[in-house]
C-alpha atoms as a PDB file:
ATOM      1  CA  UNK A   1      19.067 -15.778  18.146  1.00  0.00           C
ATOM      2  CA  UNK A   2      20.662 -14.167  15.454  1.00  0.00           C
ATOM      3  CA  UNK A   3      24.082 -12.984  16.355  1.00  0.00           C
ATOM      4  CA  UNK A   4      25.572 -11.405  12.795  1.00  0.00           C
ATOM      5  CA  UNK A   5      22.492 -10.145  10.880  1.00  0.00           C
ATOM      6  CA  UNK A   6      23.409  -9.594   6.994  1.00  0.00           C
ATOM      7  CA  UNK A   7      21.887 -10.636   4.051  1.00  0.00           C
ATOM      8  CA  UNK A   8      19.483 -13.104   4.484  1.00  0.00           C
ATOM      9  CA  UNK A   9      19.012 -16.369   1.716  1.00  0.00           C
ATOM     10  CA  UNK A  10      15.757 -16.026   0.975  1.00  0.00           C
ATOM     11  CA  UNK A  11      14.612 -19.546  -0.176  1.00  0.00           C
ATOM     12  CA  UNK A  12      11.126 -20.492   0.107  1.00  0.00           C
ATOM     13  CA  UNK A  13      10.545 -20.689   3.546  1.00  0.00           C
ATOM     14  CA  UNK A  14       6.693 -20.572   3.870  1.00  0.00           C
ATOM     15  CA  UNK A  15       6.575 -24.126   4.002  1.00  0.00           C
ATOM     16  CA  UNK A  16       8.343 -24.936   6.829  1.00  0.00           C
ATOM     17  CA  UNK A  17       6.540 -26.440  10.098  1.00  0.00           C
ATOM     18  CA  UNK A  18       6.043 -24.906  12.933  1.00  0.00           C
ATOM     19  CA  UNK A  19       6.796 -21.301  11.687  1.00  0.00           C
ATOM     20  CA  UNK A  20       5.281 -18.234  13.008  1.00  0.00           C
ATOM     21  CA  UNK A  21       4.148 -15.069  11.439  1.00  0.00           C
ATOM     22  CA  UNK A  22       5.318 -11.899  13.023  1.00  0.00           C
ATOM     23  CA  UNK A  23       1.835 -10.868  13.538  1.00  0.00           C
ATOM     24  CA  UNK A  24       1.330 -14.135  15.546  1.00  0.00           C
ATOM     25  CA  UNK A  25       4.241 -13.379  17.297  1.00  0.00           C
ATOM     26  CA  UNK A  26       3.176 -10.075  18.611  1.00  0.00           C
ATOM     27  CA  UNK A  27      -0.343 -11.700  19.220  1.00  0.00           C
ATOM     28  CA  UNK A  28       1.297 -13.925  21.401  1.00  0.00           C
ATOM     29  CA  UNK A  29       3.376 -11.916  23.000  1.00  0.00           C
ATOM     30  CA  UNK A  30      -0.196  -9.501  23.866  1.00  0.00           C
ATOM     31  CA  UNK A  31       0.103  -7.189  21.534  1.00  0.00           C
ATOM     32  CA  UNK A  32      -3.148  -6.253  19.720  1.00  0.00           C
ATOM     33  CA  UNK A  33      -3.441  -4.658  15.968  1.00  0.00           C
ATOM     34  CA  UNK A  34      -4.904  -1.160  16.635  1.00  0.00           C
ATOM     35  CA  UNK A  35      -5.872  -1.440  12.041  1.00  0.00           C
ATOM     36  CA  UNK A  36      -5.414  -3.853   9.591  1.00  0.00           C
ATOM     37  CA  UNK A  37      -5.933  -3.817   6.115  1.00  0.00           C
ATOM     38  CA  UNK A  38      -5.822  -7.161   3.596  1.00  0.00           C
ATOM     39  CA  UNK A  39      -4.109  -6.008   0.482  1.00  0.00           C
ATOM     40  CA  UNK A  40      -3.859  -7.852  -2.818  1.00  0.00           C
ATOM     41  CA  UNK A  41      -1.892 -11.308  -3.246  1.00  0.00           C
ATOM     42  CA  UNK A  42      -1.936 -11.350   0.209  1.00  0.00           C
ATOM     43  CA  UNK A  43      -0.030  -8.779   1.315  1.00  0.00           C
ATOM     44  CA  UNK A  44      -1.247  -6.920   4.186  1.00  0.00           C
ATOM     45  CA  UNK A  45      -0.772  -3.731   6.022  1.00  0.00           C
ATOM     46  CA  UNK A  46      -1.072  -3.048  10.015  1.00  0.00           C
ATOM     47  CA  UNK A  47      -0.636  -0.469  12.430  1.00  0.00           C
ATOM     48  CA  UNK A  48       0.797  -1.705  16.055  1.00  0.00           C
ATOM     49  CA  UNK A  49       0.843  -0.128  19.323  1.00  0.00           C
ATOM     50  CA  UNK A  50       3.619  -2.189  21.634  1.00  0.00           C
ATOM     51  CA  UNK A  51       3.916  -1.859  25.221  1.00  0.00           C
ATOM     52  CA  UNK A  52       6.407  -3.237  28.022  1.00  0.00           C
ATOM     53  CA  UNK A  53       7.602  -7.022  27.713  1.00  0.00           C
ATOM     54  CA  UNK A  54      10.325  -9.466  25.184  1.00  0.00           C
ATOM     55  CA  UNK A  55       8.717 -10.823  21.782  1.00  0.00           C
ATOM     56  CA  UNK A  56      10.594 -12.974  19.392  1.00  0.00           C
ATOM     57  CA  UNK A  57      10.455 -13.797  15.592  1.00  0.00           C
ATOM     58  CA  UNK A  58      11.432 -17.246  15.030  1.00  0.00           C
ATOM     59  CA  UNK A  59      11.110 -17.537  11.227  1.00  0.00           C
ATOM     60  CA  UNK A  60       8.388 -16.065  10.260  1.00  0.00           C
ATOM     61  CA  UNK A  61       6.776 -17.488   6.929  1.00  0.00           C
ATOM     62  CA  UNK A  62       6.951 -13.912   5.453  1.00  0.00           C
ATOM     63  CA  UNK A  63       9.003 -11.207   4.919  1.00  0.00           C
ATOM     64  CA  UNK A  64       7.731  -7.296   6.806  1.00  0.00           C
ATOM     65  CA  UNK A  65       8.986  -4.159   6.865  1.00  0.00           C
ATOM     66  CA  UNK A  66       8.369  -2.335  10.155  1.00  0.00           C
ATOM     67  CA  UNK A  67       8.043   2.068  10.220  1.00  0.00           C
ATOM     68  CA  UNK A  68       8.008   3.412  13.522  1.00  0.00           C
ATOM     69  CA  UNK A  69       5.257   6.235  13.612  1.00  0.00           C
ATOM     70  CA  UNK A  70       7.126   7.581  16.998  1.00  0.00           C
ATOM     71  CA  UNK A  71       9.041   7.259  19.758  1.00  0.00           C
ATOM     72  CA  UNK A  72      10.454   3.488  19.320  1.00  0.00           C
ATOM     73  CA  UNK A  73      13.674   4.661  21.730  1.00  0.00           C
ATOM     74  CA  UNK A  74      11.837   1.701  24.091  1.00  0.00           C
ATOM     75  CA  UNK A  75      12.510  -0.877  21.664  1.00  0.00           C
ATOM     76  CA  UNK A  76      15.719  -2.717  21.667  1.00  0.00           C
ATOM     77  CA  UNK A  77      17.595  -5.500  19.685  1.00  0.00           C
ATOM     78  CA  UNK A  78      18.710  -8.377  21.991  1.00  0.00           C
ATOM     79  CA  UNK A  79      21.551 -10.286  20.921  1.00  0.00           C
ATOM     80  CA  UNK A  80      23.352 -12.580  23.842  1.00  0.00           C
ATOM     81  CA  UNK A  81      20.941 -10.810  26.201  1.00  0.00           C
ATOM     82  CA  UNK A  82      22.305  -7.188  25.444  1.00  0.00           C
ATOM     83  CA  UNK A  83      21.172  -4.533  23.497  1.00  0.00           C
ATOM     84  CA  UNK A  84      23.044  -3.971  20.041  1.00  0.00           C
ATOM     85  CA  UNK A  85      20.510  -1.359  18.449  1.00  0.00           C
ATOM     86  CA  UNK A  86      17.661   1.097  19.785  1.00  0.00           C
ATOM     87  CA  UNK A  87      14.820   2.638  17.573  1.00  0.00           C
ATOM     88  CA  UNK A  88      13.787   6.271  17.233  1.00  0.00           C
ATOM     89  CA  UNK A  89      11.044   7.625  15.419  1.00  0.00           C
ATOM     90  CA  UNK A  90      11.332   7.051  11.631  1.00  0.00           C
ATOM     91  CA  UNK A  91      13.387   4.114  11.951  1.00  0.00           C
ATOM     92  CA  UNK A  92      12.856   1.355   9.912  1.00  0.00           C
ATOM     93  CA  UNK A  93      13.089  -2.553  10.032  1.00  0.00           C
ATOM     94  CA  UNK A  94      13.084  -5.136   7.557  1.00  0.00           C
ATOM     95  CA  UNK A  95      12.745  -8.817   8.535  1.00  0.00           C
ATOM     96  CA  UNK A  96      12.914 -11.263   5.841  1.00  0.00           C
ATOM     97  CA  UNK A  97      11.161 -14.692   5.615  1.00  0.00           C
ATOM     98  CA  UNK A  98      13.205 -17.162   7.557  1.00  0.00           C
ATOM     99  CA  UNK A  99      14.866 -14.549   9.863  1.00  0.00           C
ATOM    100  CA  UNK A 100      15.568 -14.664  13.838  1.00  0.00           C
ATOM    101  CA  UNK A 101      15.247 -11.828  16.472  1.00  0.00           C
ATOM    102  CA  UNK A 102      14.074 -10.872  19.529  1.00  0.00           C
ATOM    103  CA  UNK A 103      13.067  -7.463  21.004  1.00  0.00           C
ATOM    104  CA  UNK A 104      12.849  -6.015  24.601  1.00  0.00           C
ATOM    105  CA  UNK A 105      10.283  -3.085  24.764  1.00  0.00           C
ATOM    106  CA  UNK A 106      10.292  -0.609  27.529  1.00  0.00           C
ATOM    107  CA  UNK A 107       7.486   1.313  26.696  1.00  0.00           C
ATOM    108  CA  UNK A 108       4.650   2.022  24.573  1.00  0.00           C
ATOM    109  CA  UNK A 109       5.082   3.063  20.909  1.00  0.00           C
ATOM    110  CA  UNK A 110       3.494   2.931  17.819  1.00  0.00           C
ATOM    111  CA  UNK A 111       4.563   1.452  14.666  1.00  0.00           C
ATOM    112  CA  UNK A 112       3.227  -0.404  11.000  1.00  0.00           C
ATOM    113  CA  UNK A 113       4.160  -3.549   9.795  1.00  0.00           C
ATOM    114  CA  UNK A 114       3.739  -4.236   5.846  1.00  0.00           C
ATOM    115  CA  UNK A 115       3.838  -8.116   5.016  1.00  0.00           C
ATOM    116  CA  UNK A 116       4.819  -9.905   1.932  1.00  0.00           C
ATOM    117  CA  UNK A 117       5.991 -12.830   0.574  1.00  0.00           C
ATOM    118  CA  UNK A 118       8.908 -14.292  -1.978  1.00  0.00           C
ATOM    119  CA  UNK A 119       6.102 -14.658  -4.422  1.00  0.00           C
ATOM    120  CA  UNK A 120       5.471 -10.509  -3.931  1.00  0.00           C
ATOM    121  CA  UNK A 121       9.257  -9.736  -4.256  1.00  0.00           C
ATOM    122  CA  UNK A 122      10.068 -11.968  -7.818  1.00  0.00           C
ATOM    123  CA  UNK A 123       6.781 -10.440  -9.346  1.00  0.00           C
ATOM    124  CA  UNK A 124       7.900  -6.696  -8.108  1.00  0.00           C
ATOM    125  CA  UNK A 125      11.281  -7.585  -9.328  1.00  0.00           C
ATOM    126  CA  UNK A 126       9.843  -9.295 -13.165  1.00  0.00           C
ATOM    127  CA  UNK A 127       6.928  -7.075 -13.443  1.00  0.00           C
ATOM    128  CA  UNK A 128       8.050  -3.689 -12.654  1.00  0.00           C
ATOM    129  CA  UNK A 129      10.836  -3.924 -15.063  1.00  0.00           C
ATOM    130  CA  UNK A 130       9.632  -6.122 -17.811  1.00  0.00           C
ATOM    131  CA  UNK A 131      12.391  -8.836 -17.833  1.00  0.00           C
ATOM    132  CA  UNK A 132      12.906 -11.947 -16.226  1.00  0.00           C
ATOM    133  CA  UNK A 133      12.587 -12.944 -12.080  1.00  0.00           C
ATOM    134  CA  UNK A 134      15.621 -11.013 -10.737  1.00  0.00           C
ATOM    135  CA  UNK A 135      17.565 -13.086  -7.758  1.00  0.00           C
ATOM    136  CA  UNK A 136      17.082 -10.610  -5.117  1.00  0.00           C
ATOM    137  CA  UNK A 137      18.096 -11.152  -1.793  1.00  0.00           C
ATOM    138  CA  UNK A 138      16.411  -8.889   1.105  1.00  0.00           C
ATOM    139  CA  UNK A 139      18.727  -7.720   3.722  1.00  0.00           C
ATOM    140  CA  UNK A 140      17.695  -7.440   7.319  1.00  0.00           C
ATOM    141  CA  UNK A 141      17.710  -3.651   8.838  1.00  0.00           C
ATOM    142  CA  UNK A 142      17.332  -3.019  12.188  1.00  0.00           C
ATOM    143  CA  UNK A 143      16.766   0.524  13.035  1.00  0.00           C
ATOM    144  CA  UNK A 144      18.134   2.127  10.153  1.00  0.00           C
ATOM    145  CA  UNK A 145      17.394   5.720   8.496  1.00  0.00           C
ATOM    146  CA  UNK A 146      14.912   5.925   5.410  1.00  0.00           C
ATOM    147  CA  UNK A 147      13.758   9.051   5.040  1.00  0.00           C
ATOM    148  CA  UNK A 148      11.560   7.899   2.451  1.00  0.00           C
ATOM    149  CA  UNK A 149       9.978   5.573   4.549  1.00  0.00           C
ATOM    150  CA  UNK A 150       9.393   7.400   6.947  1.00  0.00           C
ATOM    151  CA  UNK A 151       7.604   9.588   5.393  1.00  0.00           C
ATOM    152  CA  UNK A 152       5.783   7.023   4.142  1.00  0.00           C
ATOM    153  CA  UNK A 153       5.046   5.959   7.530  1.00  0.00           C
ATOM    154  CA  UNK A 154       3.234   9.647   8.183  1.00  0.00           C
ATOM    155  CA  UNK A 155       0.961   9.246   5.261  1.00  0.00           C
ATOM    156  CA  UNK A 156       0.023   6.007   6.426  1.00  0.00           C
ATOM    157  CA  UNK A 157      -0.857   7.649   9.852  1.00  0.00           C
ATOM    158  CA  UNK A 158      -3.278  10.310   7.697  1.00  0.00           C
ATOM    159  CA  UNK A 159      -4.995   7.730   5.670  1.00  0.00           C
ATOM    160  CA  UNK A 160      -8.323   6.231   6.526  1.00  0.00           C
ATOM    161  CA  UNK A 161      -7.597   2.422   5.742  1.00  0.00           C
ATOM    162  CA  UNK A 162     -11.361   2.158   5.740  1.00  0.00           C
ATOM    163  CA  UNK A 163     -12.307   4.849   3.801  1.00  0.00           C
ATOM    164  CA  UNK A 164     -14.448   3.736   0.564  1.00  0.00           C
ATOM    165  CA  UNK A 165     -12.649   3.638  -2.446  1.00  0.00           C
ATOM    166  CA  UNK A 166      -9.466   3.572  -0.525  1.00  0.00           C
ATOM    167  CA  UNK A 167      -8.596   0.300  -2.099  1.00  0.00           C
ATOM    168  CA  UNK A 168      -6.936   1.006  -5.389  1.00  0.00           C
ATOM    169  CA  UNK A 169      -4.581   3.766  -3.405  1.00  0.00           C
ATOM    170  CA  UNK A 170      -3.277   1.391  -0.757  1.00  0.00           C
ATOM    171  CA  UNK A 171      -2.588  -1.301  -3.518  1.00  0.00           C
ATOM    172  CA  UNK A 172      -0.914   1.704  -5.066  1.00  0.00           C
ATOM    173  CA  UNK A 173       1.134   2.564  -1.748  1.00  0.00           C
ATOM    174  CA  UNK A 174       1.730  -1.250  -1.340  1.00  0.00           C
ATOM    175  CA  UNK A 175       3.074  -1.597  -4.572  1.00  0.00           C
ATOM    176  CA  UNK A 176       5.144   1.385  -4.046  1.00  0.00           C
ATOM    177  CA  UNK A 177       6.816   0.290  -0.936  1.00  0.00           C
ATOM    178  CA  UNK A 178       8.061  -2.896  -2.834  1.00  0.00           C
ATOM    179  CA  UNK A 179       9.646  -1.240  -5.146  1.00  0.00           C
ATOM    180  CA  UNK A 180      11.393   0.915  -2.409  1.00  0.00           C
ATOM    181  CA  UNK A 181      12.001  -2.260  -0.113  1.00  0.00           C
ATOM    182  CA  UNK A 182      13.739  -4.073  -3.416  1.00  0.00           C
ATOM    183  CA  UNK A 183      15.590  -1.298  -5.041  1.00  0.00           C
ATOM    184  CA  UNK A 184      17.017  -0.055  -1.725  1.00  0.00           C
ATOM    185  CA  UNK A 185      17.343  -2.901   0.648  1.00  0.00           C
ATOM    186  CA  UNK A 186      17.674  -5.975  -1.232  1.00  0.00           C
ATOM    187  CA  UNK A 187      20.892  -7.294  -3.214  1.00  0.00           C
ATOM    188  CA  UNK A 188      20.086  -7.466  -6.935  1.00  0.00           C
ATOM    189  CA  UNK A 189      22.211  -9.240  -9.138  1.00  0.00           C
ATOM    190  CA  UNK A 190      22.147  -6.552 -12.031  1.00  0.00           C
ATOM    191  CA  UNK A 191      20.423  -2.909 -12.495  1.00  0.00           C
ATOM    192  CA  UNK A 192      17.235  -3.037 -13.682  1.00  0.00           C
ATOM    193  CA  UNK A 193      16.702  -1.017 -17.136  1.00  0.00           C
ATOM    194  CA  UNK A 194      14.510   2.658 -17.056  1.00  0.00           C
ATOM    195  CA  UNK A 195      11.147   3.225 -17.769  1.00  0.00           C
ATOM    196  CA  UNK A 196      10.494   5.907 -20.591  1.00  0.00           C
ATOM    197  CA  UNK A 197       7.674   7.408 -22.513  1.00  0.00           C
ATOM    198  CA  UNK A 198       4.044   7.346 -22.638  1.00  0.00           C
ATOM    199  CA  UNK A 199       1.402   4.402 -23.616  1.00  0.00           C
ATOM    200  CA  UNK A 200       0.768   4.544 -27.146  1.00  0.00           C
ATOM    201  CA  UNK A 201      -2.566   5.931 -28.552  1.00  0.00           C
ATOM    202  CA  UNK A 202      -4.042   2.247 -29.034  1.00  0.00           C
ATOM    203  CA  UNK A 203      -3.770   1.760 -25.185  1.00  0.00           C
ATOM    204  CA  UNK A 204      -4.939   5.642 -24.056  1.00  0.00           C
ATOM    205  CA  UNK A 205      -8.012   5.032 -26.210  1.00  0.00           C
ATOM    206  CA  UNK A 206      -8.589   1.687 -24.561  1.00  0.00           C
ATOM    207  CA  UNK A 207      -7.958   2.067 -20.863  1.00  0.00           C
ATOM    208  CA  UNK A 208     -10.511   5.208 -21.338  1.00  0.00           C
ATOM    209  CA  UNK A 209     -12.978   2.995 -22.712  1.00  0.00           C
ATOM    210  CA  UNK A 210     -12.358   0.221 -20.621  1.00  0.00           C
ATOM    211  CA  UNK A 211     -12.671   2.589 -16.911  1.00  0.00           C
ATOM    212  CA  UNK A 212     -15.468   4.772 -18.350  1.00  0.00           C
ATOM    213  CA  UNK A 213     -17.332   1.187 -19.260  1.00  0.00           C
ATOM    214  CA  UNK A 214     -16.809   0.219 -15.757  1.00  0.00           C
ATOM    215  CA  UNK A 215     -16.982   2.988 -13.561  1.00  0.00           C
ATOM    216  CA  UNK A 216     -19.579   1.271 -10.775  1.00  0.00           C
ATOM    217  CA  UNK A 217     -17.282  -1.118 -10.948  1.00  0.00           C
ATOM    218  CA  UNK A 218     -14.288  -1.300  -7.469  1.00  0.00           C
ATOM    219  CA  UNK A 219     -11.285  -1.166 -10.210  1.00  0.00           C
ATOM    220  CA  UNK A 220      -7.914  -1.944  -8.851  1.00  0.00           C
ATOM    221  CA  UNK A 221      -4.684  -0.748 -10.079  1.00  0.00           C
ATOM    222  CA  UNK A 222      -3.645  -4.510 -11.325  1.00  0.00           C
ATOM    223  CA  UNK A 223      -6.933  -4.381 -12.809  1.00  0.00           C
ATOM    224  CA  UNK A 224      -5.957  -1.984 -15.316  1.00  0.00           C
ATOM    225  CA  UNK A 225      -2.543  -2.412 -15.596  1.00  0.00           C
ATOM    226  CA  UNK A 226      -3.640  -6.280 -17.270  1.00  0.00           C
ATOM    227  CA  UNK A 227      -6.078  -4.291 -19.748  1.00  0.00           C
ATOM    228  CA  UNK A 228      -2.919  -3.289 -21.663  1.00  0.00           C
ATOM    229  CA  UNK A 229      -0.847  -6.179 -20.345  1.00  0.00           C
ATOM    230  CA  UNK A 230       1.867  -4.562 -17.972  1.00  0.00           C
ATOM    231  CA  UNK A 231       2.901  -4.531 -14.576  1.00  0.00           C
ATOM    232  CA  UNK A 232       1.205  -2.563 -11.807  1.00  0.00           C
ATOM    233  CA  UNK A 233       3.887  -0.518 -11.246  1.00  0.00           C
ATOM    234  CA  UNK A 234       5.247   0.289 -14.512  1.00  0.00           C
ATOM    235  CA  UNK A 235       1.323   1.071 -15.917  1.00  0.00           C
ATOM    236  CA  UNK A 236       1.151   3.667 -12.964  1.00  0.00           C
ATOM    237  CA  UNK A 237       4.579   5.667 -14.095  1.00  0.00           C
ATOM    238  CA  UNK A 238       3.462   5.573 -17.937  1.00  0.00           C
ATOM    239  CA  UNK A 239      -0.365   6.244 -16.604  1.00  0.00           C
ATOM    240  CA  UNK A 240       0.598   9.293 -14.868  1.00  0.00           C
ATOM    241  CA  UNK A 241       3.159  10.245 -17.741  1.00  0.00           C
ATOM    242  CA  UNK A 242      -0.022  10.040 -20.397  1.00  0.00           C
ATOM    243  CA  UNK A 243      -2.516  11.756 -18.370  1.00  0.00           C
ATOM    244  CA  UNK A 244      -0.453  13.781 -15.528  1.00  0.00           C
ATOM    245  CA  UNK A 245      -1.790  12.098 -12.568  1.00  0.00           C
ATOM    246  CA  UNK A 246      -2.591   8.628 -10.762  1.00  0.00           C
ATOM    247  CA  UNK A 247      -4.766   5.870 -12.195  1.00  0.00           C
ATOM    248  CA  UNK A 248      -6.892   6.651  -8.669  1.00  0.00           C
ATOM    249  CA  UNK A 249      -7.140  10.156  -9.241  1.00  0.00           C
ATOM    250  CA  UNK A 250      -8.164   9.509 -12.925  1.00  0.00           C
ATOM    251  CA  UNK A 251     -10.687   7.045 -12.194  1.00  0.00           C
ATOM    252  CA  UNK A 252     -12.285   9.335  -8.933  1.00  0.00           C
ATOM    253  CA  UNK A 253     -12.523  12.168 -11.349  1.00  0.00           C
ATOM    254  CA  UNK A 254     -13.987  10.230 -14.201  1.00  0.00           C
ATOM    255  CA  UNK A 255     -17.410   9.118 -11.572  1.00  0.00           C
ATOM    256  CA  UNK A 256     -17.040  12.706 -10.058  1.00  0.00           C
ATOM    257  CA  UNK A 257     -18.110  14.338 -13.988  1.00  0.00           C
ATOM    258  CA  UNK A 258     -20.109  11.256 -13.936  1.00  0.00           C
ATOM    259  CA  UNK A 259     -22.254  11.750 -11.190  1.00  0.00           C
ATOM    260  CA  UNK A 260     -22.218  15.622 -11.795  1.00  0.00           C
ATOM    261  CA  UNK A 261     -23.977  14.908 -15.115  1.00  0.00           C
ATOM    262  CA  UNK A 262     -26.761  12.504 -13.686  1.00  0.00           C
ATOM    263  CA  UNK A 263     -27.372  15.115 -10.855  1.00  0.00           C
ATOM    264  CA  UNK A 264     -28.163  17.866 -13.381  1.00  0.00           C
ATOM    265  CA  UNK A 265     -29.806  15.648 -16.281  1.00  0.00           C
ATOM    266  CA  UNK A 266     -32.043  12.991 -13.969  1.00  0.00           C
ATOM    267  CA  UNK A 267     -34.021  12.974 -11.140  1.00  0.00           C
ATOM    268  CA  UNK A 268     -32.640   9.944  -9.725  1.00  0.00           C
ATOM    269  CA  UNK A 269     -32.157   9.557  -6.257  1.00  0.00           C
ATOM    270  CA  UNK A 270     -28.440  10.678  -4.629  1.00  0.00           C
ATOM    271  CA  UNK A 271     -27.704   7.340  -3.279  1.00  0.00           C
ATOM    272  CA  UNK A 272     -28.327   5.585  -6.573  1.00  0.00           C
ATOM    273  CA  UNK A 273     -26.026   7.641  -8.287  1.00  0.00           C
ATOM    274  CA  UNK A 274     -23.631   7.554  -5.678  1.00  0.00           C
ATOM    275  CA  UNK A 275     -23.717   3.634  -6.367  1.00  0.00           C
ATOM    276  CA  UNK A 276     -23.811   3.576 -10.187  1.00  0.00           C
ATOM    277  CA  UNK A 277     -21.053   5.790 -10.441  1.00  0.00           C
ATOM    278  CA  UNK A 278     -18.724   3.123  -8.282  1.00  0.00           C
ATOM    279  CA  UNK A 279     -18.557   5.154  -4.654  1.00  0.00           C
ATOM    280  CA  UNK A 280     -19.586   2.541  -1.647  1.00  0.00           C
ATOM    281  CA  UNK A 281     -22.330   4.953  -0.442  1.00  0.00           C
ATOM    282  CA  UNK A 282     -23.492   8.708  -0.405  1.00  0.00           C
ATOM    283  CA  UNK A 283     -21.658   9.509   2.434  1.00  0.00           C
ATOM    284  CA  UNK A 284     -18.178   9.147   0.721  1.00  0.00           C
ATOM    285  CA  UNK A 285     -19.863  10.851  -2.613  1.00  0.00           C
ATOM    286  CA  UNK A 286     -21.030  13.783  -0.984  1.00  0.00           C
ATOM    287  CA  UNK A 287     -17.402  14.445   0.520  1.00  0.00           C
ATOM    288  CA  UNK A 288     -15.780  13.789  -2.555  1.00  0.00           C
ATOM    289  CA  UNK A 289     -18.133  16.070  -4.487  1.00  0.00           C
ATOM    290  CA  UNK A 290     -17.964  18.663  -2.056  1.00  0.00           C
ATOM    291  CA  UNK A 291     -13.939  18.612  -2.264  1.00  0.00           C
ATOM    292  CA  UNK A 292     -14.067  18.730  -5.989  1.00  0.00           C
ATOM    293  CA  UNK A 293     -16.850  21.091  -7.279  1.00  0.00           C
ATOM    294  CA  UNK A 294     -17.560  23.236  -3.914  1.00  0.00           C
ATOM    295  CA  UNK A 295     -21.091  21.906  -3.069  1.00  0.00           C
ATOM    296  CA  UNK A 296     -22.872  19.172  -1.943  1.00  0.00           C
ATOM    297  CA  UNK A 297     -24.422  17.309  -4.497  1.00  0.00           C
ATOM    298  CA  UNK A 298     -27.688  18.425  -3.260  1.00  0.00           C
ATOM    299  CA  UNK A 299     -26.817  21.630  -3.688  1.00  0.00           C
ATOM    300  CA  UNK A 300     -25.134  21.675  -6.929  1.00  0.00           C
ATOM    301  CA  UNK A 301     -29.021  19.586  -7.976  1.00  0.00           C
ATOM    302  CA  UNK A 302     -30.601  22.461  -6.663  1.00  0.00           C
ATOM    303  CA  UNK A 303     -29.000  25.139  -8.455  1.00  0.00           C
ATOM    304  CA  UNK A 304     -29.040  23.216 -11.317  1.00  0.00           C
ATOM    305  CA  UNK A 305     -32.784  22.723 -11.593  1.00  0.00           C
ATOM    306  CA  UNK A 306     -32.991  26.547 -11.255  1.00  0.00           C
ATOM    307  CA  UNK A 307     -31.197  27.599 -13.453  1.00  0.00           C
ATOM    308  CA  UNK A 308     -33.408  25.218 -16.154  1.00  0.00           C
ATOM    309  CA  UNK A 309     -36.631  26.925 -14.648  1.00  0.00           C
ATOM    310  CA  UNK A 310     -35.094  30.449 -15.475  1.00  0.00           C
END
């Protein structure tokens, strides 16, 4: 039991025998995962739903940051067997490898868990600002106020997880919420410099070569970000600086125009172009196409064929 939380020493922990995860923990303690989603490098998101009883986290190999989507006034801190903090919705937690607590719940609430590791945190820290590993210390939070957060804890409730070609945008989201976790929880020993400007000309004519070359392909956001040799993060601010929106959005518009072109040039089938234009089946197609041009893709076939028989 940890009686003084502060800033934790993060050493590698992961190691260490007979260490258990926090989602073991809840596991254990009968709690089942309502979602989870396996992110890149390990890292990996999940949606909770707790109910009435005590769980502990004895030093759990990773480090997690915990959003409660509501309520959360039934969860307590223990410390000495009384209670020292009490959630509300919004609040967040972050538990950092190696860390101690335990938790009496009253009643049922929901709430997400993102995991991640030391190895996540120094390549966050050395990637997203082009400079050597920072020594960055995570400090635990228990119940504190993040506006941010929490409203990234409401888009997480709106997004399917499972959603085809969701992938890319939760790596996105993932990445984002390390940067948020290190920049505003963590103890850095100096500022990291800004991030300014656009990619040059060389790289704008390459990474649309490269993502028009492999558009049936499931790119990632690291995917692209290693085309022109930078780090997930900082390619996504100088992406969306050079063409004014998100590598994801880029890419989903590229295989919409894509696709539009087959449908009114070929007779191929719907579900073939669906695939060789990089969506997981026509079902996701058709609802992207609909949201972009206004009509099914049948439809917009249709009235293109008529208007070449005119």
């Amino acid at each position: 039991m940890i009686d003084n939380p502060t800033t934790a020493n993060h050493s590698p922990v992961q190691d260490r025998p007979g260490q258990l995860d926090i989602a073991d923990s809840l596991r254990t303690a009968g709690v089942a995962p309502q979602r989870m989603m396996n992110l890149e490098h390990g890292k990996t998101l999940a949606q909770w739903q707790n109910r009435e009883g005590e769980v502990r986290y004895e030093r759990p190999r990773h480090h997690a940051l915990s959003i409660y989507i509501d309520k959360g006034q039934q969860a307590q801190r223990m410390v000495n067997g009384k209670a020292v903090s009490r959630g509300f919705p919004g609040a967040m937690c972050l538990f950092p490898a190696g860390s101690r607590s335990i938790w009496q719940i009253g009643g049922q609430f929901e709430f997400f868990h993102f995991y991640f590791n030391d190895v996540d945190v120094a390549r966050c820290a050395s990637q997203t600002w082009d400079s050597d590993p920072y020594k960055i210390q995570l400090n635990e939070c228990y119940h504190r106020e993040d506006p941010i957060l929490a409203q990234a804890g409401k888009l997480l409730v709106l997004s399917d997880w499972q959603a085809p070609g969701q992938a890319m945008a939760m790596d996105h989201l993932a990445q984002w919420l390390l940067l948020q976790v290190v920049s505003r929880h963590a103890s850095v020993t100096k500022a990291p410099p800004a991030v300014t400007g656009q990619l040059s000309h060389q790289y704008r004519r390459l990474l649309q070569e490269q993502i028009h070359a492999e558009l049936d392909q499931p790119l990632t956001l690291s995917e692209m970000a290693g085309w022109v040799n930078l780090s997930p993060y900082h390619f996504a601010r100088l992406f969306r600086a050079t063409f004014g929106c998100a590598p994801y959005q880029y890419v989903q518009e590229q295989r919409l125009i894509r696709a539009r072109d087959h449908l009114r040039q070929s007779t191929t089938k719907i579900t073939a172009i669906a695939l060789a234009c990089g969506f997981n089946d026509a079902s996701q197609f058709s609802r992207a196409f609909k949201a972009r041009f206004g009509m099914t893709p049948s439809q917009y076939r249709s009235g293109a064929h008529s208007s070449k028989s005119r």
